[in-house]
PDB file of N, CA and C in Angstrom:
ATOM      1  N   UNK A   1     -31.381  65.027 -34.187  1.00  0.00           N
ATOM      2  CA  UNK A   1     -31.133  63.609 -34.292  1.00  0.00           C
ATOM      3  C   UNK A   1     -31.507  63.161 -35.694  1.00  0.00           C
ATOM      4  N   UNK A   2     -30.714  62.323 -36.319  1.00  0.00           N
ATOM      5  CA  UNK A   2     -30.911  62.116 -37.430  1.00  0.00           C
ATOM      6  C   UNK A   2     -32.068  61.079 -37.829  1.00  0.00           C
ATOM      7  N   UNK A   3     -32.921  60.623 -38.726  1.00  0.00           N
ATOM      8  CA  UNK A   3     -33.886  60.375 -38.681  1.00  0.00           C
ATOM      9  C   UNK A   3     -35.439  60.695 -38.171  1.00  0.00           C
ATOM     10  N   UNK A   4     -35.418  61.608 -37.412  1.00  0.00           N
ATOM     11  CA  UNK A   4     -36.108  62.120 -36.328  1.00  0.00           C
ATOM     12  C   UNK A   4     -36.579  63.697 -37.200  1.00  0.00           C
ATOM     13  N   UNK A   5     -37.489  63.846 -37.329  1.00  0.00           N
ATOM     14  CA  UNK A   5     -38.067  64.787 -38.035  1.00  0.00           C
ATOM     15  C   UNK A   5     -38.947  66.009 -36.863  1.00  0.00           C
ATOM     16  N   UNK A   6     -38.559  67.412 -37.441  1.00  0.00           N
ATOM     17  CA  UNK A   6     -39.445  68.078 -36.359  1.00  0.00           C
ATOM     18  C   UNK A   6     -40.807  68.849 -37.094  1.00  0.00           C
ATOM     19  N   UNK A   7     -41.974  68.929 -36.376  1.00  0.00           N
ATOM     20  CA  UNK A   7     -42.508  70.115 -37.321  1.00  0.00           C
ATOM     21  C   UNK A   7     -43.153  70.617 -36.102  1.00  0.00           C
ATOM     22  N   UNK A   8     -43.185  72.190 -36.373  1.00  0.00           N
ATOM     23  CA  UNK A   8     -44.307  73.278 -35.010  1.00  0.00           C
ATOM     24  C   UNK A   8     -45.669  72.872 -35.055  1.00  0.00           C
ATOM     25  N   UNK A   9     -46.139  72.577 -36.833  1.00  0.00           N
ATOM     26  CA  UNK A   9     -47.413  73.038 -37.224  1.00  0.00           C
ATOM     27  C   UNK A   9     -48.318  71.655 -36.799  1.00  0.00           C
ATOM     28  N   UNK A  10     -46.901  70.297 -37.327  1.00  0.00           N
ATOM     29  CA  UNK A  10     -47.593  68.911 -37.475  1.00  0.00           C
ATOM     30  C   UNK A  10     -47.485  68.342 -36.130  1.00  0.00           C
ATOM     31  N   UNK A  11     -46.715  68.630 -34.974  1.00  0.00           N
ATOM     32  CA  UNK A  11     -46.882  68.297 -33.298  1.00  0.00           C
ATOM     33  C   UNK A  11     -46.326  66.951 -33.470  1.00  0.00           C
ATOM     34  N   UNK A  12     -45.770  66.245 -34.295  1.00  0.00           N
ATOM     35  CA  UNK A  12     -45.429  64.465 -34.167  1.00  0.00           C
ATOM     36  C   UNK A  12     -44.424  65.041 -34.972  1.00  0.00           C
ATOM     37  N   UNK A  13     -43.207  63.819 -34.431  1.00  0.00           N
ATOM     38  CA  UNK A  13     -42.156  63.719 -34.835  1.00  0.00           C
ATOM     39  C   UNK A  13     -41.923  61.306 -34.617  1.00  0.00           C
ATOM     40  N   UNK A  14     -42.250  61.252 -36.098  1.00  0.00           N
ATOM     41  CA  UNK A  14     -41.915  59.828 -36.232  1.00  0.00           C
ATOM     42  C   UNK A  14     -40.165  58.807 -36.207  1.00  0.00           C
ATOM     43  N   UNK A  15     -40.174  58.050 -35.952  1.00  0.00           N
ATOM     44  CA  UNK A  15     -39.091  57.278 -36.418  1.00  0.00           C
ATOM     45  C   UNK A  15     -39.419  56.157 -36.210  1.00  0.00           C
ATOM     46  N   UNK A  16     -39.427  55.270 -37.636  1.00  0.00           N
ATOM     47  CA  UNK A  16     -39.812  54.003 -37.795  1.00  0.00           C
ATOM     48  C   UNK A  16     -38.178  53.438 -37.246  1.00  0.00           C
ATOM     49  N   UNK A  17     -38.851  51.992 -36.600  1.00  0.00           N
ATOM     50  CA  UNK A  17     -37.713  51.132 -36.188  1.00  0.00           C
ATOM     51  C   UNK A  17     -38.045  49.995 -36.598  1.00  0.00           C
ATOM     52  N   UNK A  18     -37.478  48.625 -36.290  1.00  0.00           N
ATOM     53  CA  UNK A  18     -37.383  47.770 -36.657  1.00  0.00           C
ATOM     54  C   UNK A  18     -38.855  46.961 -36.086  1.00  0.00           C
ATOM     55  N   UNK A  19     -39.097  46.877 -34.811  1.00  0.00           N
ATOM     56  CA  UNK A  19     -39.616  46.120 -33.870  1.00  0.00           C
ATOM     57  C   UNK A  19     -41.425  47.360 -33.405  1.00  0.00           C
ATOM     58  N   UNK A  20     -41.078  49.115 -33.717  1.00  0.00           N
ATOM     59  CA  UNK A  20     -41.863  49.497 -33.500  1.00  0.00           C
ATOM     60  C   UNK A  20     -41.929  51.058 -33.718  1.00  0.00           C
ATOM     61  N   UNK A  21     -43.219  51.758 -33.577  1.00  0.00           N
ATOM     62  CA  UNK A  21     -42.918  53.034 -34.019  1.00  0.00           C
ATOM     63  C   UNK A  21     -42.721  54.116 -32.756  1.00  0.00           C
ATOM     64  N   UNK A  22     -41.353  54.559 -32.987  1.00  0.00           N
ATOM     65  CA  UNK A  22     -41.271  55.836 -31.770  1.00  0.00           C
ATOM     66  C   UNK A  22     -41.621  57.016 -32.097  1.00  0.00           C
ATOM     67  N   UNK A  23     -42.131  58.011 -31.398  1.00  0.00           N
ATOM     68  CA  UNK A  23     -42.849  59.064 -31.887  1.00  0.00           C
ATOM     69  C   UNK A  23     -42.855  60.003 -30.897  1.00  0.00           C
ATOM     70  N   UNK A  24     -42.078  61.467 -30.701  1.00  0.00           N
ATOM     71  CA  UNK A  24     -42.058  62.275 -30.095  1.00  0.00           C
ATOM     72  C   UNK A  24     -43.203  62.894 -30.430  1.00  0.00           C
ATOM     73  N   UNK A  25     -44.007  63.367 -29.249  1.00  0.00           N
ATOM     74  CA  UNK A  25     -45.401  64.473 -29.412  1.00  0.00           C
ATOM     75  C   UNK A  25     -44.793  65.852 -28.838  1.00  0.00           C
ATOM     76  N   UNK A  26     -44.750  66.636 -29.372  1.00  0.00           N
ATOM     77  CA  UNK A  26     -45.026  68.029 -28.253  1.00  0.00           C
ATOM     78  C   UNK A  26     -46.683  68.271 -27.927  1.00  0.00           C
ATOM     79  N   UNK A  27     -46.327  68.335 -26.640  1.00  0.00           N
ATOM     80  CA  UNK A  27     -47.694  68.752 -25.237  1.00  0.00           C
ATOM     81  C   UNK A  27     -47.846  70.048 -25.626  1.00  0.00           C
ATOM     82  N   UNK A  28     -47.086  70.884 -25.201  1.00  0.00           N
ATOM     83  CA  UNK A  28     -46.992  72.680 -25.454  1.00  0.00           C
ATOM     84  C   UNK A  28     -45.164  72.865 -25.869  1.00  0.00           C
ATOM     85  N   UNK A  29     -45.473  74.090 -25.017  1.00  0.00           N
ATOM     86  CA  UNK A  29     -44.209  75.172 -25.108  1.00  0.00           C
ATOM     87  C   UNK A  29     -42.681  74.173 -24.724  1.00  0.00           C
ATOM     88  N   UNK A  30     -42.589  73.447 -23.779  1.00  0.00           N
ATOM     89  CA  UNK A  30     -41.936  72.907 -23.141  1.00  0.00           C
ATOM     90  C   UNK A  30     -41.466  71.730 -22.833  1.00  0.00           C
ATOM     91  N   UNK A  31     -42.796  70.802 -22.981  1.00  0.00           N
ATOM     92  CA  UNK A  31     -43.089  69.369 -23.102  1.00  0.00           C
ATOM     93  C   UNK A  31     -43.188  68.483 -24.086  1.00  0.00           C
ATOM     94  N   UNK A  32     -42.582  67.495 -23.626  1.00  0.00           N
ATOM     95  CA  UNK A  32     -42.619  66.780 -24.964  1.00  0.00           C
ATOM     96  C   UNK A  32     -43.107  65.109 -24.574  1.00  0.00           C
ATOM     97  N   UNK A  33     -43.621  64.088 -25.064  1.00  0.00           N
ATOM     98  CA  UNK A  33     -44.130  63.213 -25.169  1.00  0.00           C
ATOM     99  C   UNK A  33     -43.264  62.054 -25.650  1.00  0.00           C
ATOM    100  N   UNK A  34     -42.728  60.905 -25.181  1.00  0.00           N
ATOM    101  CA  UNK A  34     -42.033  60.092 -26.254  1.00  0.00           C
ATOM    102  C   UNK A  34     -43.643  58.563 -25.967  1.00  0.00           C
ATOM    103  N   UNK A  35     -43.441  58.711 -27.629  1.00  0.00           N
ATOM    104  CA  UNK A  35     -44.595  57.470 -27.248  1.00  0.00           C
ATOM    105  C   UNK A  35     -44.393  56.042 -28.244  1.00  0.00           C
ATOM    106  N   UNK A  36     -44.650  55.164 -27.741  1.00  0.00           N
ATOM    107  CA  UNK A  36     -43.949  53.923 -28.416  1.00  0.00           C
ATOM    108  C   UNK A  36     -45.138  52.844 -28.713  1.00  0.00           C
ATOM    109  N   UNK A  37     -45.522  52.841 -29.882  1.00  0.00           N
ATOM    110  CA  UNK A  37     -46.939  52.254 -30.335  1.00  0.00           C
ATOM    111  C   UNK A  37     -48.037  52.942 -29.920  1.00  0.00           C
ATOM    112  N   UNK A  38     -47.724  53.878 -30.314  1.00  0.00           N
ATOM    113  CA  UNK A  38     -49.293  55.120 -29.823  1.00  0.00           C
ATOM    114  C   UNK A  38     -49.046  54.975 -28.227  1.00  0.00           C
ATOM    115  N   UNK A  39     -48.578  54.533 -27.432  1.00  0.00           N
ATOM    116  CA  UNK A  39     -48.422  54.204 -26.097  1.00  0.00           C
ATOM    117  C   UNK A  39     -47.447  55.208 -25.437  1.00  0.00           C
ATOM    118  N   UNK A  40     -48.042  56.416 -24.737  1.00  0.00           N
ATOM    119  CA  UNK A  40     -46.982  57.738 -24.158  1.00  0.00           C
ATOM    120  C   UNK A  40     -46.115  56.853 -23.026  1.00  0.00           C
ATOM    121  N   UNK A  41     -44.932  57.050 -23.528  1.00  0.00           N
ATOM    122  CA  UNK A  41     -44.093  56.275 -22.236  1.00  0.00           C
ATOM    123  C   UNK A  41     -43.025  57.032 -21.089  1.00  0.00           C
ATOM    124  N   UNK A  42     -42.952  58.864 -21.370  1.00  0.00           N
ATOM    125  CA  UNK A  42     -42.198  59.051 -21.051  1.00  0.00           C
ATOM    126  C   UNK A  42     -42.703  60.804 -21.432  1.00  0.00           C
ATOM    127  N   UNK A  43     -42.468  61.956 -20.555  1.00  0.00           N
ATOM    128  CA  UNK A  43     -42.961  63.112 -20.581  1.00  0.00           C
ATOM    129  C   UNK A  43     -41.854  63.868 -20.127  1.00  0.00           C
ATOM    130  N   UNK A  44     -40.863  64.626 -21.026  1.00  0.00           N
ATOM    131  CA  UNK A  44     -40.253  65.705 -20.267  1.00  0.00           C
ATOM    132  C   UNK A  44     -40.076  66.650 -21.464  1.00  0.00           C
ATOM    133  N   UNK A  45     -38.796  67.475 -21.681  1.00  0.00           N
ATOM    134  CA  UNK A  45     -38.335  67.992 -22.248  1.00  0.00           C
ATOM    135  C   UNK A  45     -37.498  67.583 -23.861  1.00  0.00           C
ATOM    136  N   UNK A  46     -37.592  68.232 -24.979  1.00  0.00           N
ATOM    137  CA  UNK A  46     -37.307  67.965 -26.115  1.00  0.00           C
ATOM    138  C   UNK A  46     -35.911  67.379 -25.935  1.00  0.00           C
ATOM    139  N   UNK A  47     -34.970  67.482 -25.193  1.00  0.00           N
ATOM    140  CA  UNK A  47     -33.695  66.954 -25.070  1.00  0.00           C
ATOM    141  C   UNK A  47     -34.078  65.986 -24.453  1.00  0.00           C
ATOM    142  N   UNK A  48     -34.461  65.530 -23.399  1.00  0.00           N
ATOM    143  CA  UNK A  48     -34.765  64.300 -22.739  1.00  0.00           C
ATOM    144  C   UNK A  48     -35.535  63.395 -23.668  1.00  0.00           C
ATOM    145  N   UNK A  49     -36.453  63.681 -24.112  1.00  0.00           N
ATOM    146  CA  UNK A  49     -37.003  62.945 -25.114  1.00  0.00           C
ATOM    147  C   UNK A  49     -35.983  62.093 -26.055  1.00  0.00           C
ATOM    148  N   UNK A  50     -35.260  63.276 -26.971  1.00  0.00           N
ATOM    149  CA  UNK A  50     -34.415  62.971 -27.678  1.00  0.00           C
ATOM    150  C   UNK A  50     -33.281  61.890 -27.228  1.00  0.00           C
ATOM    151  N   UNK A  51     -33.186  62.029 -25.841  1.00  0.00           N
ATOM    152  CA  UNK A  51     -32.041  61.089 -24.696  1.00  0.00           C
ATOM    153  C   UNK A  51     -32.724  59.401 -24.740  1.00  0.00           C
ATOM    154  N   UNK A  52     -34.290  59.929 -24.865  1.00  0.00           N
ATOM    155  CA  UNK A  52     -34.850  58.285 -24.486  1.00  0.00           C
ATOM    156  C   UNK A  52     -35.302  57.408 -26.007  1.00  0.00           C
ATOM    157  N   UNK A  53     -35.066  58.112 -27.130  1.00  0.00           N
ATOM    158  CA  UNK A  53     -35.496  58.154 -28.671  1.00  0.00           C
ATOM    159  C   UNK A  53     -34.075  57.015 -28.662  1.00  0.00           C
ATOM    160  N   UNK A  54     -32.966  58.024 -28.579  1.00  0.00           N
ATOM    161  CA  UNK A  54     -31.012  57.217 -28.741  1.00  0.00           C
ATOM    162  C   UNK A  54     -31.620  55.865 -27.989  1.00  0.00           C
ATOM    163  N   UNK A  55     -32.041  56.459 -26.846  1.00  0.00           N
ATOM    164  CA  UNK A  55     -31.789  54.531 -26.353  1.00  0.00           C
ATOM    165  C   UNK A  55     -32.930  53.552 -26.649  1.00  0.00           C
ATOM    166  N   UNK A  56     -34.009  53.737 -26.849  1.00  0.00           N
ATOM    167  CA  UNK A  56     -34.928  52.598 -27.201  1.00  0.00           C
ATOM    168  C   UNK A  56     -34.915  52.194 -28.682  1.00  0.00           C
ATOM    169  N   UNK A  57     -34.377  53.368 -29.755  1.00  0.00           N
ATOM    170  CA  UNK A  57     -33.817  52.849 -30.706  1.00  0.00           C
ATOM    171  C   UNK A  57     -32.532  51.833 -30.895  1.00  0.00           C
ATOM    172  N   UNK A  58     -32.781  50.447 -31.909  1.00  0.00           N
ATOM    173  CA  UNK A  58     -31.973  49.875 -31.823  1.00  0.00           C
ATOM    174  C   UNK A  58     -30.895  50.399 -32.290  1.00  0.00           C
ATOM    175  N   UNK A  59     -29.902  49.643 -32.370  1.00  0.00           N
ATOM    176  CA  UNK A  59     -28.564  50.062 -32.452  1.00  0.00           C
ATOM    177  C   UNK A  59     -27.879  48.976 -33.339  1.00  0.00           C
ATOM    178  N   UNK A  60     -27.281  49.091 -34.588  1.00  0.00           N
ATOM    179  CA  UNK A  60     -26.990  48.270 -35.526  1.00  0.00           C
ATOM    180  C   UNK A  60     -24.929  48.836 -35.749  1.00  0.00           C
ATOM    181  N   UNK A  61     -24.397  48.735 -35.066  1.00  0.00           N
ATOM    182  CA  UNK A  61     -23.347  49.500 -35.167  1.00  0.00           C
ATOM    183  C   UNK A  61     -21.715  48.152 -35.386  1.00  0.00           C
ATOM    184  N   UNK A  62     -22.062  47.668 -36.229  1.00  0.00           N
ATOM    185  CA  UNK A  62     -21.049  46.353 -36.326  1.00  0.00           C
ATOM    186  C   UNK A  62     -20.092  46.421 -35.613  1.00  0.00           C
ATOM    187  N   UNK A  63     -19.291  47.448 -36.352  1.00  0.00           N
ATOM    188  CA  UNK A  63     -18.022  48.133 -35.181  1.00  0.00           C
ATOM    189  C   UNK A  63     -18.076  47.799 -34.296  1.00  0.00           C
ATOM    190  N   UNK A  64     -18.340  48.115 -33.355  1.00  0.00           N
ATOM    191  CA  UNK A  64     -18.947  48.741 -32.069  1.00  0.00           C
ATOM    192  C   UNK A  64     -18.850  47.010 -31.303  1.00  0.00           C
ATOM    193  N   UNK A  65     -19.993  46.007 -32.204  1.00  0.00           N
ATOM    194  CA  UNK A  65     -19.859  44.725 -31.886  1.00  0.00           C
ATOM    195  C   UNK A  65     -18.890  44.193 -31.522  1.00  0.00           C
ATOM    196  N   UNK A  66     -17.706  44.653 -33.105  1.00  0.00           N
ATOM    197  CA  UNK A  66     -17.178  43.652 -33.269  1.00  0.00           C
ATOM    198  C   UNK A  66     -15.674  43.825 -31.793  1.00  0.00           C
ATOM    199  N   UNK A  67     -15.645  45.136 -31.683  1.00  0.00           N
ATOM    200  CA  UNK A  67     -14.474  45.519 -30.728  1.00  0.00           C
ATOM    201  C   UNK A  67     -14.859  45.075 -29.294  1.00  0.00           C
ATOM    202  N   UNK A  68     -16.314  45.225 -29.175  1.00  0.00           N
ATOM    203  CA  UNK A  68     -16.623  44.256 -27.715  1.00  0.00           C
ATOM    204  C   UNK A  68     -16.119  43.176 -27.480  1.00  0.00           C
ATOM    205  N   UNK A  69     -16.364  42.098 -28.751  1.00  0.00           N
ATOM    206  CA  UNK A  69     -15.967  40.987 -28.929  1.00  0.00           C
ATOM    207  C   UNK A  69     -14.821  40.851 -28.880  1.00  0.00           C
ATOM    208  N   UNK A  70     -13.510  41.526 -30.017  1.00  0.00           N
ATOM    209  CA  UNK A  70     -12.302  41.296 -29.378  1.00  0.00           C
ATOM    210  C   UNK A  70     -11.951  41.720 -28.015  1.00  0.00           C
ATOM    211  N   UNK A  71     -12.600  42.680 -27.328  1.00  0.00           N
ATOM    212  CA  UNK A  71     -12.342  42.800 -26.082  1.00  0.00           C
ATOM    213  C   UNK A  71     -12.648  41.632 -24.988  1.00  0.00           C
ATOM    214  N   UNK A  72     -13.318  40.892 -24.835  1.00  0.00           N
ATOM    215  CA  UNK A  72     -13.873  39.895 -24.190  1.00  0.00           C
ATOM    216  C   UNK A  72     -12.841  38.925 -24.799  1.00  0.00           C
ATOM    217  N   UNK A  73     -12.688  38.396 -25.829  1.00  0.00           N
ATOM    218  CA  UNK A  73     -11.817  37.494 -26.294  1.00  0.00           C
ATOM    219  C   UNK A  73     -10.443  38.354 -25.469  1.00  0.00           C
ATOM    220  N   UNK A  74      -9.639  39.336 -25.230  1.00  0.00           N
ATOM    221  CA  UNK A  74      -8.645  39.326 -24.397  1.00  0.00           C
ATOM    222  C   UNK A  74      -8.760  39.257 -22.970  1.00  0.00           C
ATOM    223  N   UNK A  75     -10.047  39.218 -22.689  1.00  0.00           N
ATOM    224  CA  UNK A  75     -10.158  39.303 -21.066  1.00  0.00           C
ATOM    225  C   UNK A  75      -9.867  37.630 -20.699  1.00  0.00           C
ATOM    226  N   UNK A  76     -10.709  37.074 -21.679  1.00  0.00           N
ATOM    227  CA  UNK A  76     -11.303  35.914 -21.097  1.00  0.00           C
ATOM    228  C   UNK A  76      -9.425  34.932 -21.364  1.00  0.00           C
ATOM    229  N   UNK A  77      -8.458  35.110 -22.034  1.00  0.00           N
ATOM    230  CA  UNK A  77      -7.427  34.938 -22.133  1.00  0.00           C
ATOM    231  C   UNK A  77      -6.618  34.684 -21.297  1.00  0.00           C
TER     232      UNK A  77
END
């Protein structure tokens, strides 16, 4: 994931956001930690982690906005 940094040696993996800091821990071999203001919110696997990183990170994607919007503008039509 881009922004999202890994290390074996350093066990934290940061990504500053707007509103707060998310931070994957690895536990051991297997486990992984997602924690949101030093606050562990969520314990599984490095992919799952990575699954809950995408979504509590915001999302700045104009695009994305702006086609909702024309979409709703044809519904509501």
């Amino acid at each position: 994931m881009p922004g999202v940094l890994y290390g074996r040696n350093a066990d934290l993996t940061a990504m500053k956001t707007a509103k707060e800091n998310i931070v994957i821990v690895r536990l051991d071999d297997r486990r992984y930690a997602v924690a949101v203001d030093g606050v562990a919110r969520y314990v599984g696997t490095e992919e799952e982690c990575q699954r809950r990183v995408a979504i509590l990170a915001p999302k700045n994607d104009r695009a994305a906005q702006d086609e909702a919007l024309a979409r709703l503008g044809r519904l509501l039509r």
